[in-house]
Protein backbone atom coordinates (compact mmCIF):
# COMPACT_ATOMS: atom_id res chain seq x y z
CA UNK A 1 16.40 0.53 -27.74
CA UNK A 2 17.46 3.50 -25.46
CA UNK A 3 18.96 3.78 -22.38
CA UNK A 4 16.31 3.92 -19.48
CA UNK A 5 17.80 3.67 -16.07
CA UNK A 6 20.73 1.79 -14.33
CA UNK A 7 19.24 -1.08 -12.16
CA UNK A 8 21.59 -2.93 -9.69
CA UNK A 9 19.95 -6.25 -8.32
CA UNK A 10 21.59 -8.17 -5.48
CA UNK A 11 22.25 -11.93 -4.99
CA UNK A 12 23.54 -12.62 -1.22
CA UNK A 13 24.81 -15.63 -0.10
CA UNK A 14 24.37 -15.78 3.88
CA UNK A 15 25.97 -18.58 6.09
CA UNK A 16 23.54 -19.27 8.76
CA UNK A 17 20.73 -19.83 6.45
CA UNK A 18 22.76 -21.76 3.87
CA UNK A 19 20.10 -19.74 1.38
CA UNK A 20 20.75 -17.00 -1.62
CA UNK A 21 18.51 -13.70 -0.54
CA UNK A 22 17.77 -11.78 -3.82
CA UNK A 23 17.21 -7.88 -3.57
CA UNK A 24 15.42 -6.11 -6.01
CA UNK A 25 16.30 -2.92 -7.69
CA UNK A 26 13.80 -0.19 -8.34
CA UNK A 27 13.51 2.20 -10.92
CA UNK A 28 10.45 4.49 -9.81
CA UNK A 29 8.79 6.98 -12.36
CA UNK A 30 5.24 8.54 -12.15
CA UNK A 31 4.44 6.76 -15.58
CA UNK A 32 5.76 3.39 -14.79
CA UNK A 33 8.05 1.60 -12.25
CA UNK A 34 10.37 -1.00 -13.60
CA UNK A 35 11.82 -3.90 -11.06
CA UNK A 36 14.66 -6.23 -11.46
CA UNK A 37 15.65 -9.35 -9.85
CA UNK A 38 18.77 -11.54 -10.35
CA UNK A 39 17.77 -15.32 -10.46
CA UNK A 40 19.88 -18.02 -10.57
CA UNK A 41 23.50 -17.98 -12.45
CA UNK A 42 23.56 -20.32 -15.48
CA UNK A 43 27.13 -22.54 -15.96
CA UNK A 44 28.26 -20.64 -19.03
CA UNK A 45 28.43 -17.75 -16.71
CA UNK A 46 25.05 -15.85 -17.19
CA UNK A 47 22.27 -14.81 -15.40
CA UNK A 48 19.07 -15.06 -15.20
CA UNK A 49 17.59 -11.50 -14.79
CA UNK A 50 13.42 -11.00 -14.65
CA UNK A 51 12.31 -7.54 -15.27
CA UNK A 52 9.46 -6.24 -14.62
CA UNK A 53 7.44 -3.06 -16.01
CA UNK A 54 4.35 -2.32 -13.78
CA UNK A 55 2.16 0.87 -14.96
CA UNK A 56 0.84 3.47 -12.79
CA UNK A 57 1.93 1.66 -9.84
CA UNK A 58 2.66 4.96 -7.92
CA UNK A 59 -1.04 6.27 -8.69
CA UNK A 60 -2.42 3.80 -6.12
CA UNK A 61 -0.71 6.24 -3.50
CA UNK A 62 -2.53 9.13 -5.22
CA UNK A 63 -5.96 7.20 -4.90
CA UNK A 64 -5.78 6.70 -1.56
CA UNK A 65 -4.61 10.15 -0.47
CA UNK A 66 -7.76 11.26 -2.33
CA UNK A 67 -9.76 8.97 -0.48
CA UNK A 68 -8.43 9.71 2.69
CA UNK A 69 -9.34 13.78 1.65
CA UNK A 70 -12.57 12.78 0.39
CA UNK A 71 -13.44 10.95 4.23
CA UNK A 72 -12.07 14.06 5.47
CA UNK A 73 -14.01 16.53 4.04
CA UNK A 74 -17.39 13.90 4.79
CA UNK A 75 -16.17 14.02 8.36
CA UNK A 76 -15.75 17.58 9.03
CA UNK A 77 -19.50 18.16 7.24
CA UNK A 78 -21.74 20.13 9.38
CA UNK A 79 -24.50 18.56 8.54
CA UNK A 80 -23.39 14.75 9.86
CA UNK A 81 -22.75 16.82 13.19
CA UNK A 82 -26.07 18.57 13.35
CA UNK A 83 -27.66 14.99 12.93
CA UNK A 84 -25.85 13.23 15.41
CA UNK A 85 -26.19 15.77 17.80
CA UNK A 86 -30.09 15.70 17.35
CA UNK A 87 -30.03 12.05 17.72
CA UNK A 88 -27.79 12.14 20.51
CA UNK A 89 -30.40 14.58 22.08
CA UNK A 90 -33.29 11.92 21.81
CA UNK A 91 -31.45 8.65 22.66
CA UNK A 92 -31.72 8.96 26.52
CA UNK A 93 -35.45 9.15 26.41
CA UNK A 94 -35.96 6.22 24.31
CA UNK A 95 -33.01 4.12 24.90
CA UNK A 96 -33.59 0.46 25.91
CA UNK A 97 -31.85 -0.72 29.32
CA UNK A 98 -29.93 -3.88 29.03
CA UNK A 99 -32.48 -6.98 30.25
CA UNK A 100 -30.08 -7.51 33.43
CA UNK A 101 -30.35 -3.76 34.71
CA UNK A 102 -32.86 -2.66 37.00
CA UNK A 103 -34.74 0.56 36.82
């Protein structure tokens, strides 16, 4: 019952493909996000409107920063280095040849 946001959704009639294009509006919060979309208009001079409240939506961003940081920090660990650098070290001893290379 209180006022939230102003929300202007589009309806665009374009010539060459004969076709409405609807364009959302966006209201984006860190709580929620709340989309609208104009449908069709009705005879008596109405619209339809769809609105849409989505939750946390923004949070997925958040996630994957944090998994992004979290790969960082694994990548940047000493001791992955140390063990690829010891394996590294060993491979040319015991590394198989392809079966169509000569010694």
């Amino acid at each position: 019952g209180k006022h939230v946001a102003t929300l202007r959704p589009e309806t665009r009639r374009y010539v060459a493909q004969a076709m409405p294009m609807t364009q959302s509006a966006i209201d984006v919060g860190p709580l929620r996000d709340l989309y609208t979309a104009l449908g069709e208009g009705l005879p008596d001079g109405s619209w339809i409107v769809n609105l849409f409240h989505k939750p946390f939506i923004s949070w997925i961003w958040a996630g994957c920063a944090l998994m992004m940081l979290g790969g960082l920090a694994a990548a940047g660990d000493r001791r992955y280095r140390k063990q690829a650098s010891r394996r590294d070290a060993a491979s040319p001893q015991h590394a198989r040849r392809p079966h169509n290379e000569q010694p």
